[in-house]
PDB file of N, CA and C in Angstrom:
ATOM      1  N   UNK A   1     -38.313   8.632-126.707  1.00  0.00           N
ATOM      2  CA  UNK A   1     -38.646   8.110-125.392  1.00  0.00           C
ATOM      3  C   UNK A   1     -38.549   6.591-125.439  1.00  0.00           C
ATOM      4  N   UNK A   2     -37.930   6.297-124.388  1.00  0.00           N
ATOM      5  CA  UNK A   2     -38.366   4.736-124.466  1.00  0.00           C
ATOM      6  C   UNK A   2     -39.934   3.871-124.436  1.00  0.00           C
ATOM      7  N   UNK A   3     -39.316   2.234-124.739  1.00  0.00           N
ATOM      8  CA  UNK A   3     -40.286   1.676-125.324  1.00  0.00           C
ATOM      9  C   UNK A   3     -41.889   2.059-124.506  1.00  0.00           C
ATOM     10  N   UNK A   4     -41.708   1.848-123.395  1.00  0.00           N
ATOM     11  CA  UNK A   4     -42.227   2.211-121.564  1.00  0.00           C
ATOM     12  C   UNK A   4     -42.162   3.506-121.473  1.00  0.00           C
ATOM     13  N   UNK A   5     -42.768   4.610-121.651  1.00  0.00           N
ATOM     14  CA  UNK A   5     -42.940   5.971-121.339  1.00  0.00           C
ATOM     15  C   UNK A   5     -42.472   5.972-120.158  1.00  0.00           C
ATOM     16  N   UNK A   6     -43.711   5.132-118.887  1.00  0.00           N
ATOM     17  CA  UNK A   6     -43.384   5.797-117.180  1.00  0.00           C
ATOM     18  C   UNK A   6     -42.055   5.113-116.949  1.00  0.00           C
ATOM     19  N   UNK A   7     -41.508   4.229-117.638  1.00  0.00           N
ATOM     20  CA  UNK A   7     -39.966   3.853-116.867  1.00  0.00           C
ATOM     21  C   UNK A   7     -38.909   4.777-117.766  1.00  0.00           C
ATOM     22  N   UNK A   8     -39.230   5.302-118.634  1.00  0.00           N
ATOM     23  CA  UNK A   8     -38.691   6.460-119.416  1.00  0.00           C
ATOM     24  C   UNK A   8     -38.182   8.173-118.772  1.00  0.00           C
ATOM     25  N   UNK A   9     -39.562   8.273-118.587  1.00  0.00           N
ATOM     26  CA  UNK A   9     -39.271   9.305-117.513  1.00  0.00           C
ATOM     27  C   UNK A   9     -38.551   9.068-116.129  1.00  0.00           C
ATOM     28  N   UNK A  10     -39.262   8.096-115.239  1.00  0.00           N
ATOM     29  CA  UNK A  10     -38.267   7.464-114.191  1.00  0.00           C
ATOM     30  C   UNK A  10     -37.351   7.823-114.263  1.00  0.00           C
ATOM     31  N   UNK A  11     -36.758   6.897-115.005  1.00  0.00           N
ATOM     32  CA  UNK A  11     -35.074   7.555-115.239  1.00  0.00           C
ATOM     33  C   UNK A  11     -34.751   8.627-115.610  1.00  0.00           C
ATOM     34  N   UNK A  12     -35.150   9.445-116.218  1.00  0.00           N
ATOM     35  CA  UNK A  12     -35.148  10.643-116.383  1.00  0.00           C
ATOM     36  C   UNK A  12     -34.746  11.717-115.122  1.00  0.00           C
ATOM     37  N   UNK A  13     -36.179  11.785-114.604  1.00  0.00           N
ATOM     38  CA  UNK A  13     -36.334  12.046-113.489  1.00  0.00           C
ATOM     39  C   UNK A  13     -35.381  11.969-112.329  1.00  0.00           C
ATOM     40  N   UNK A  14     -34.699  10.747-112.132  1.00  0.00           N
ATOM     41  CA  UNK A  14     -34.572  10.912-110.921  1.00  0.00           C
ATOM     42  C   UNK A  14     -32.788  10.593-111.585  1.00  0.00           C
ATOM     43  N   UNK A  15     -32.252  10.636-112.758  1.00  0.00           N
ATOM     44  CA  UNK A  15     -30.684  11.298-112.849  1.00  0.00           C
ATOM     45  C   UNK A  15     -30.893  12.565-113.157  1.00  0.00           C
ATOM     46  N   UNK A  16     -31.652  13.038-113.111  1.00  0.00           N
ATOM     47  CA  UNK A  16     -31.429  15.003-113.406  1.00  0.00           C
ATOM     48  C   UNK A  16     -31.724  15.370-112.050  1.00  0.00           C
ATOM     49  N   UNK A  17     -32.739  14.529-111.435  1.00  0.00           N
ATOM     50  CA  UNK A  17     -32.475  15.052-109.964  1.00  0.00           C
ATOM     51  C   UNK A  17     -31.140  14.778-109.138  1.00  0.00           C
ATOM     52  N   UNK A  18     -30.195  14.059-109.428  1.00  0.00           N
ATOM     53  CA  UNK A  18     -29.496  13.881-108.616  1.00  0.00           C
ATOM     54  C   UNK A  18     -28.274  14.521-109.045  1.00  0.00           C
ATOM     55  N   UNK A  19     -28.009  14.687-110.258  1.00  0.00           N
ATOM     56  CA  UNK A  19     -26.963  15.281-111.002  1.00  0.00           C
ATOM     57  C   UNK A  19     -27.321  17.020-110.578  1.00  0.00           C
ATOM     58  N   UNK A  20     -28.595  17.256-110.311  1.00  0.00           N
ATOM     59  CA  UNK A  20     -28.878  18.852-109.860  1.00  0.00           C
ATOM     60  C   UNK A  20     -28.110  18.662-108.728  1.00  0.00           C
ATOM     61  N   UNK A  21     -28.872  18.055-107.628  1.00  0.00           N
ATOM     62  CA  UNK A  21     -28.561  17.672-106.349  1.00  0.00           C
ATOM     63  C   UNK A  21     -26.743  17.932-106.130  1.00  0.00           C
ATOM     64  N   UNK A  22     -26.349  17.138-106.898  1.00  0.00           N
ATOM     65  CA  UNK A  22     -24.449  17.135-106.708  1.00  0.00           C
ATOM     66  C   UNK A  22     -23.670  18.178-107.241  1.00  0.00           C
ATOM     67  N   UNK A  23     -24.655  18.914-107.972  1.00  0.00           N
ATOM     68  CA  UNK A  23     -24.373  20.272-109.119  1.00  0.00           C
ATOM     69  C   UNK A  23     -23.042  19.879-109.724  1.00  0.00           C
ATOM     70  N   UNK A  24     -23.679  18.496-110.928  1.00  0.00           N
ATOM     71  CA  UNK A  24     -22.942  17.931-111.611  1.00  0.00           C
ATOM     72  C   UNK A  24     -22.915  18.476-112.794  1.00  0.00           C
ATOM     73  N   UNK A  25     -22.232  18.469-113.797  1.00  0.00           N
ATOM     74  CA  UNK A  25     -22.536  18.527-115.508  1.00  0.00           C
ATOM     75  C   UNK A  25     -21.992  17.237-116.026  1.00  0.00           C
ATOM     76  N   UNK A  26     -22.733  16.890-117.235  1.00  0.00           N
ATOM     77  CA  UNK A  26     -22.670  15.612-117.948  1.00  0.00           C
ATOM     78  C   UNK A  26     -21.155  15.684-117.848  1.00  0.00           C
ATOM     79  N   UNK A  27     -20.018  16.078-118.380  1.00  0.00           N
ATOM     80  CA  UNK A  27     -18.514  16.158-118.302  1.00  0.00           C
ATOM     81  C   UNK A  27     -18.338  15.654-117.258  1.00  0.00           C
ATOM     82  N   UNK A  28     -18.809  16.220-115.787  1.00  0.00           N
ATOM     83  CA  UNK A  28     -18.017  15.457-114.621  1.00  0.00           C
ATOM     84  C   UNK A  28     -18.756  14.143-114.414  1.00  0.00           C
ATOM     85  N   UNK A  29     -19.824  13.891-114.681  1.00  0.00           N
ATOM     86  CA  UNK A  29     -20.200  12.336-114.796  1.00  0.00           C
ATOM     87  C   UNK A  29     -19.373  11.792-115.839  1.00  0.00           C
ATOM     88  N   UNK A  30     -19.129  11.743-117.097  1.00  0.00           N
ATOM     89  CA  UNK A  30     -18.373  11.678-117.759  1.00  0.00           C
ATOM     90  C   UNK A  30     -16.839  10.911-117.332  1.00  0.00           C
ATOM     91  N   UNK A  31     -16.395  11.936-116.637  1.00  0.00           N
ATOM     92  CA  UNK A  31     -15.200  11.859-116.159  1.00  0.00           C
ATOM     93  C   UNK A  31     -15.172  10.493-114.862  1.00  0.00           C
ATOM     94  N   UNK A  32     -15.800  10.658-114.408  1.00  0.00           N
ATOM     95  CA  UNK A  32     -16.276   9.787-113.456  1.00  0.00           C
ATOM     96  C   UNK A  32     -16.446   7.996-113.710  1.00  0.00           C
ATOM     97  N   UNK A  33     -17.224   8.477-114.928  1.00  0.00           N
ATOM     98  CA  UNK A  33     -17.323   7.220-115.549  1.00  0.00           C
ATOM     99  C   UNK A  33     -16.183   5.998-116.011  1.00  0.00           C
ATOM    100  N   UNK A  34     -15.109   6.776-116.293  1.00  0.00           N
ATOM    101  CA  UNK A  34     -14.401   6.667-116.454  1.00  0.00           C
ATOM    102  C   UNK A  34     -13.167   6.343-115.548  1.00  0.00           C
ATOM    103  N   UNK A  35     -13.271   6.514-114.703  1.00  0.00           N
ATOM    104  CA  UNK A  35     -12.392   5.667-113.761  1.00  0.00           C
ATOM    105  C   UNK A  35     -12.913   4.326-113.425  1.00  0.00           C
ATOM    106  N   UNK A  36     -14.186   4.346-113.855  1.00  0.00           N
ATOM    107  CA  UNK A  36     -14.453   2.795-114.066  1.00  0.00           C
ATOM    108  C   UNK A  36     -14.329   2.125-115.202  1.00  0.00           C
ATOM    109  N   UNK A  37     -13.666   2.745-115.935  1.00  0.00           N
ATOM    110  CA  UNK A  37     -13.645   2.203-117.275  1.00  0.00           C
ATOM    111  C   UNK A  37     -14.631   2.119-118.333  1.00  0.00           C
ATOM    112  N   UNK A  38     -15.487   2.808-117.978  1.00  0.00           N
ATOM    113  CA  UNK A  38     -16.720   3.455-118.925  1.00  0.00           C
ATOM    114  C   UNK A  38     -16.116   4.353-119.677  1.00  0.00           C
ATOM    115  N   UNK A  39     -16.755   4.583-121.210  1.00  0.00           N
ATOM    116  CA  UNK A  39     -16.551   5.373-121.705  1.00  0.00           C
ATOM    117  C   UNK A  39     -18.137   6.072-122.263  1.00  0.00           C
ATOM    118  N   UNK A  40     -18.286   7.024-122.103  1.00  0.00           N
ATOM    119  CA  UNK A  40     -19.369   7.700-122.289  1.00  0.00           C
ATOM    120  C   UNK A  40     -19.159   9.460-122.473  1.00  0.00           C
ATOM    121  N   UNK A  41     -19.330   9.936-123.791  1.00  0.00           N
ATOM    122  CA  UNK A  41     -19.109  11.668-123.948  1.00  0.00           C
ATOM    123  C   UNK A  41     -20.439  11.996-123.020  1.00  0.00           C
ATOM    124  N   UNK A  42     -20.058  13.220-122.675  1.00  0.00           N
ATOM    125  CA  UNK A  42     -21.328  14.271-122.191  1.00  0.00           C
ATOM    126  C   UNK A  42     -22.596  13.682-123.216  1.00  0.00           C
ATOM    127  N   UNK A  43     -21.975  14.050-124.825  1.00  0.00           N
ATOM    128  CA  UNK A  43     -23.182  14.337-125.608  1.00  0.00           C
ATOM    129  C   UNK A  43     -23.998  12.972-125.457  1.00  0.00           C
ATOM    130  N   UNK A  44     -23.351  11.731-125.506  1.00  0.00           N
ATOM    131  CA  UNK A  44     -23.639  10.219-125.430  1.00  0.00           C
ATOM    132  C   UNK A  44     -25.051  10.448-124.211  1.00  0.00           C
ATOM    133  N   UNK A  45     -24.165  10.845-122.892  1.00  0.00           N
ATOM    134  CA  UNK A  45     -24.868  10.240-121.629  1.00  0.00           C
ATOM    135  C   UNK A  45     -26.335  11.447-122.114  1.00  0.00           C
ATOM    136  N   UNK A  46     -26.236  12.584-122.504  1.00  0.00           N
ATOM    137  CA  UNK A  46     -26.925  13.939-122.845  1.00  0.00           C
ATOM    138  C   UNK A  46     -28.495  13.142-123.701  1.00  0.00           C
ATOM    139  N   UNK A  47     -27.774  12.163-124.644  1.00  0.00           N
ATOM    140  CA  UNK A  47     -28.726  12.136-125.328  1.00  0.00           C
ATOM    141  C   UNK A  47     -29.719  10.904-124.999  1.00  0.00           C
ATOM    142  N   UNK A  48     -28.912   9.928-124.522  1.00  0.00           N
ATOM    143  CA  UNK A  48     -29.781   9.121-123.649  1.00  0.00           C
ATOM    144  C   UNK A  48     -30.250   9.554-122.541  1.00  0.00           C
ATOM    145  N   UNK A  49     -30.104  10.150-121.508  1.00  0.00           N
ATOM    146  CA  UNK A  49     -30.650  10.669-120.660  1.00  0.00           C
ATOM    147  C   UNK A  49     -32.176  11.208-121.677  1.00  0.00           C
ATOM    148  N   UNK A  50     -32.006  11.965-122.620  1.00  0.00           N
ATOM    149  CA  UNK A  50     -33.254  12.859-122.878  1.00  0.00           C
ATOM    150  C   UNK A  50     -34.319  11.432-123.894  1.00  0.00           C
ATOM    151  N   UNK A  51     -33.524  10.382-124.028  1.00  0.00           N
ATOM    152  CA  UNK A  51     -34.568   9.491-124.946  1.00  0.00           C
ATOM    153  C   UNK A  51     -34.938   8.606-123.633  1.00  0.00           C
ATOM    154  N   UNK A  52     -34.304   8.945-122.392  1.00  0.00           N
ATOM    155  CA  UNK A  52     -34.757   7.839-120.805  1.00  0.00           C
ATOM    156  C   UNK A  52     -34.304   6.235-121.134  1.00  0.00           C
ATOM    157  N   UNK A  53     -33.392   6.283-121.745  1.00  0.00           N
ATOM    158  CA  UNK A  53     -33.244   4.653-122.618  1.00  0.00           C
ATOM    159  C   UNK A  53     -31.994   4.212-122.871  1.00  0.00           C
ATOM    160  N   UNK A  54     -31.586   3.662-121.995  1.00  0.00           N
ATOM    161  CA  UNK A  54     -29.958   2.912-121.752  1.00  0.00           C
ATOM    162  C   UNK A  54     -29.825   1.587-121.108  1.00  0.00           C
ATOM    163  N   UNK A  55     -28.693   1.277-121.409  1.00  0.00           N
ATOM    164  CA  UNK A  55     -28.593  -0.161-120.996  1.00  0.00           C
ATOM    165  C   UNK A  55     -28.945  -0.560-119.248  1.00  0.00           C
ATOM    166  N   UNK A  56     -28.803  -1.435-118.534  1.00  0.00           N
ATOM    167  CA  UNK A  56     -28.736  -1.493-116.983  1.00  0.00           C
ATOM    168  C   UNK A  56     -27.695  -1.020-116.897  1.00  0.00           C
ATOM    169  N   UNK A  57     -26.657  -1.981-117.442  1.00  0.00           N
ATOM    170  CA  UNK A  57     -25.220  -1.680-116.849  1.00  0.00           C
ATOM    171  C   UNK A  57     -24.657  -0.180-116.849  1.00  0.00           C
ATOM    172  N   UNK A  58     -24.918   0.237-117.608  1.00  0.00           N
ATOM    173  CA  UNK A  58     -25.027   2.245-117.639  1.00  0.00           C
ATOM    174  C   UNK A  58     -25.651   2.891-116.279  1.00  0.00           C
ATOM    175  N   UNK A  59     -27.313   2.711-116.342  1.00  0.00           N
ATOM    176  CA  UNK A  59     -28.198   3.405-115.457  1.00  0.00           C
ATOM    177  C   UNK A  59     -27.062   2.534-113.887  1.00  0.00           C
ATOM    178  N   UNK A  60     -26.991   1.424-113.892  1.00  0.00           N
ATOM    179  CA  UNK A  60     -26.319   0.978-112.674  1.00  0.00           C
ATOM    180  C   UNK A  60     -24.881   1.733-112.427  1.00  0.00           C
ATOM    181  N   UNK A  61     -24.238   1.887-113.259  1.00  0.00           N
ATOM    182  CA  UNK A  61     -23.068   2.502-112.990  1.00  0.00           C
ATOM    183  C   UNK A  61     -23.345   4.244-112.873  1.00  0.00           C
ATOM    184  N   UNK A  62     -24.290   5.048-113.212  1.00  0.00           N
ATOM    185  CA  UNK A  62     -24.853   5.954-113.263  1.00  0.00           C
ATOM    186  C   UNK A  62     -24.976   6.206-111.573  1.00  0.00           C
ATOM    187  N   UNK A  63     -25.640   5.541-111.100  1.00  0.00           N
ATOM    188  CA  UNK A  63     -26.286   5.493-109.963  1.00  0.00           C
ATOM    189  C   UNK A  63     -24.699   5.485-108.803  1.00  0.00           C
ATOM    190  N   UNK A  64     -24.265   4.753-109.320  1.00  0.00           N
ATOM    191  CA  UNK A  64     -22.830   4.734-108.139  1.00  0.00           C
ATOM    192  C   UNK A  64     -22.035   5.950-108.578  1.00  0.00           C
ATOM    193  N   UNK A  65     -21.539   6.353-109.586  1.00  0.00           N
ATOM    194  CA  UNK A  65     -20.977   7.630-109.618  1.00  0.00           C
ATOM    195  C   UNK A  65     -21.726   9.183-109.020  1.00  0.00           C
ATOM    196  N   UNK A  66     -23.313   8.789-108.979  1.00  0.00           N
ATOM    197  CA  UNK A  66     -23.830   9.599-108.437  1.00  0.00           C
ATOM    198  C   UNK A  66     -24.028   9.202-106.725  1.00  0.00           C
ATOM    199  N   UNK A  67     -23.408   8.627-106.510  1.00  0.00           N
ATOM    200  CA  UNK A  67     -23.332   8.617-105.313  1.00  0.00           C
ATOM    201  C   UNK A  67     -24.871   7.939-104.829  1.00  0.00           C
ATOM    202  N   UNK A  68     -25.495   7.137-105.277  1.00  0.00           N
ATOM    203  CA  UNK A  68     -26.807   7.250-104.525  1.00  0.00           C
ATOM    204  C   UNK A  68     -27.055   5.347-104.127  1.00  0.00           C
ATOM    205  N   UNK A  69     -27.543   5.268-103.128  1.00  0.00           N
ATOM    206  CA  UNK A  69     -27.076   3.921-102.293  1.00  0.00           C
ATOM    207  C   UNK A  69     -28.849   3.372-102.606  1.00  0.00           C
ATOM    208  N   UNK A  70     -30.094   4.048-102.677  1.00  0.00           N
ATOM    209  CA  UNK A  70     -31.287   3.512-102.968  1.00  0.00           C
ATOM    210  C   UNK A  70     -32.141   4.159-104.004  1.00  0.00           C
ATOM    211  N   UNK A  71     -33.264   3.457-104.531  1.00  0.00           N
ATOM    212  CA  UNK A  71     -34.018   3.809-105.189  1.00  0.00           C
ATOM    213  C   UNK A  71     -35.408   3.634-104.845  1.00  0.00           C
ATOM    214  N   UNK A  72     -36.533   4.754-104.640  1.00  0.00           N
ATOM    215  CA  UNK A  72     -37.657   4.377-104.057  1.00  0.00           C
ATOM    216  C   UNK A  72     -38.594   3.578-105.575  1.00  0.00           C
ATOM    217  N   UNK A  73     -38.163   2.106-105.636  1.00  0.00           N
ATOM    218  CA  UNK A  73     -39.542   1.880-106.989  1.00  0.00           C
ATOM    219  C   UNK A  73     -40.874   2.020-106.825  1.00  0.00           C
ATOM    220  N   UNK A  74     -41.494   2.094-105.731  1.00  0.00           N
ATOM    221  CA  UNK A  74     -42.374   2.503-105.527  1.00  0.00           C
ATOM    222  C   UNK A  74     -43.147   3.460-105.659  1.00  0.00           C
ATOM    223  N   UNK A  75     -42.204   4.380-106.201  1.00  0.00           N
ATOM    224  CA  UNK A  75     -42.662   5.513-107.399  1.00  0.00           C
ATOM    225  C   UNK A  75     -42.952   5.479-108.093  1.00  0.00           C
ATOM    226  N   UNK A  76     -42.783   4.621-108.923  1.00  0.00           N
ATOM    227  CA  UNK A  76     -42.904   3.935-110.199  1.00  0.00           C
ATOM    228  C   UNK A  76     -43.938   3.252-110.300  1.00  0.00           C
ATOM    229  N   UNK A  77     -44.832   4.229-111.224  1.00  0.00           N
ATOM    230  CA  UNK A  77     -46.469   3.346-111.676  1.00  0.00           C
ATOM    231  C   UNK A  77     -46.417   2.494-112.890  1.00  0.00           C
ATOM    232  N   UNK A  78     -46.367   1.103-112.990  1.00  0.00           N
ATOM    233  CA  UNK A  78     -46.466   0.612-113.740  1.00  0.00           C
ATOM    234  C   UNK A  78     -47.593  -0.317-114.246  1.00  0.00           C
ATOM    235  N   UNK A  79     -48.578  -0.228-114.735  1.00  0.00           N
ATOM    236  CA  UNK A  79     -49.783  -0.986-114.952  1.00  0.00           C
ATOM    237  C   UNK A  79     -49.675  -1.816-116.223  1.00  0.00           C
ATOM    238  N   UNK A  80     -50.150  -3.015-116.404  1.00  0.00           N
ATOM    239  CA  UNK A  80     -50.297  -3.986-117.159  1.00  0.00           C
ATOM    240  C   UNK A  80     -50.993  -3.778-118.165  1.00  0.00           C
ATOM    241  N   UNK A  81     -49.934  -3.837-119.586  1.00  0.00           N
ATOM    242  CA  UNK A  81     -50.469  -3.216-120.772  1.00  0.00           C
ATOM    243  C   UNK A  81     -51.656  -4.085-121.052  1.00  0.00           C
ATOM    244  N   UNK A  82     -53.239  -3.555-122.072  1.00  0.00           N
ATOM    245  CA  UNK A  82     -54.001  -4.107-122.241  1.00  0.00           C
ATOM    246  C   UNK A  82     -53.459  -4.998-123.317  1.00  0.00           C
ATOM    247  N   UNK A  83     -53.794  -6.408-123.501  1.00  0.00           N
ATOM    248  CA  UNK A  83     -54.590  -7.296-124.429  1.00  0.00           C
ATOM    249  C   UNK A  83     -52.994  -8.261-124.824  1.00  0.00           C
ATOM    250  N   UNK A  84     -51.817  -8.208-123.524  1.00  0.00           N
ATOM    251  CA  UNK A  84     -50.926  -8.393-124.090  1.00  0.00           C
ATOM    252  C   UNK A  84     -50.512  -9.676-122.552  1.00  0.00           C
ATOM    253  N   UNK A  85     -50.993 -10.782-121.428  1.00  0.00           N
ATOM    254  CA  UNK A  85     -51.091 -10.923-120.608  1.00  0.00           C
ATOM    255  C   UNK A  85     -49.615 -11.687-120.207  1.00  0.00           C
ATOM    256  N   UNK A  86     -48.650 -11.256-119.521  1.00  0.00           N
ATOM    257  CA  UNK A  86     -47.496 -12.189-119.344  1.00  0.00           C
ATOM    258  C   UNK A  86     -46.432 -11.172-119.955  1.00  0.00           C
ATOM    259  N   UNK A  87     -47.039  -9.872-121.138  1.00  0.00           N
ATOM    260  CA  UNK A  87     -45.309  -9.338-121.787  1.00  0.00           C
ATOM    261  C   UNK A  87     -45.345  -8.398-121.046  1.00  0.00           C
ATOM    262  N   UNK A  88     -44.182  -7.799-120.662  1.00  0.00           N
ATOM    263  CA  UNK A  88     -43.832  -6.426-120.963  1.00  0.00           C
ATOM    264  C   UNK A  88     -43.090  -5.608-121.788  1.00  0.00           C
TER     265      UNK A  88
END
């Protein structure tokens, strides 16, 4: 899991929802990716997806092959780790 559990799942969450949604498989994201000049196997995107932990430029290009124009962050609970004031 990533470093951040709740932004771990996040992402998680809401590319398996959308990849359900389009009744995608990692291959046709894959493929997809790739007309942008990404290169990413199923197993690649498979296994980051399940550790929630990839670069921006991935999750961003993720997001446009899936077709999706917003993101509600406001879903996203993030509270201020104890005893650490200013990091994340």
């Amino acid at each position: 899991m990533a470093k951040h559990a709740k932004l771990g799942l996040y992402i998680q969450g809401l590319i398996r929802a959308e990849k359900a949604r389009r009744k995608l498989t990692f291959e046709d994201i894959s493929q997809r990716l790739r007309q942008y000049g990404i290169t990413q196997t199923p197993t690649n995107l498979r296994t980051k997806l399940g550790r929630g932990d990839m670069s921006a430029q991935l999750f961003l290009a993720l997001m446009k092959v899936l077709e999706l124009r917003s993101i509600r962050l406001d879903e996203l609970e993030l509270r201020p780790a104890r005893g650490r004031r200013g990091k994340t």
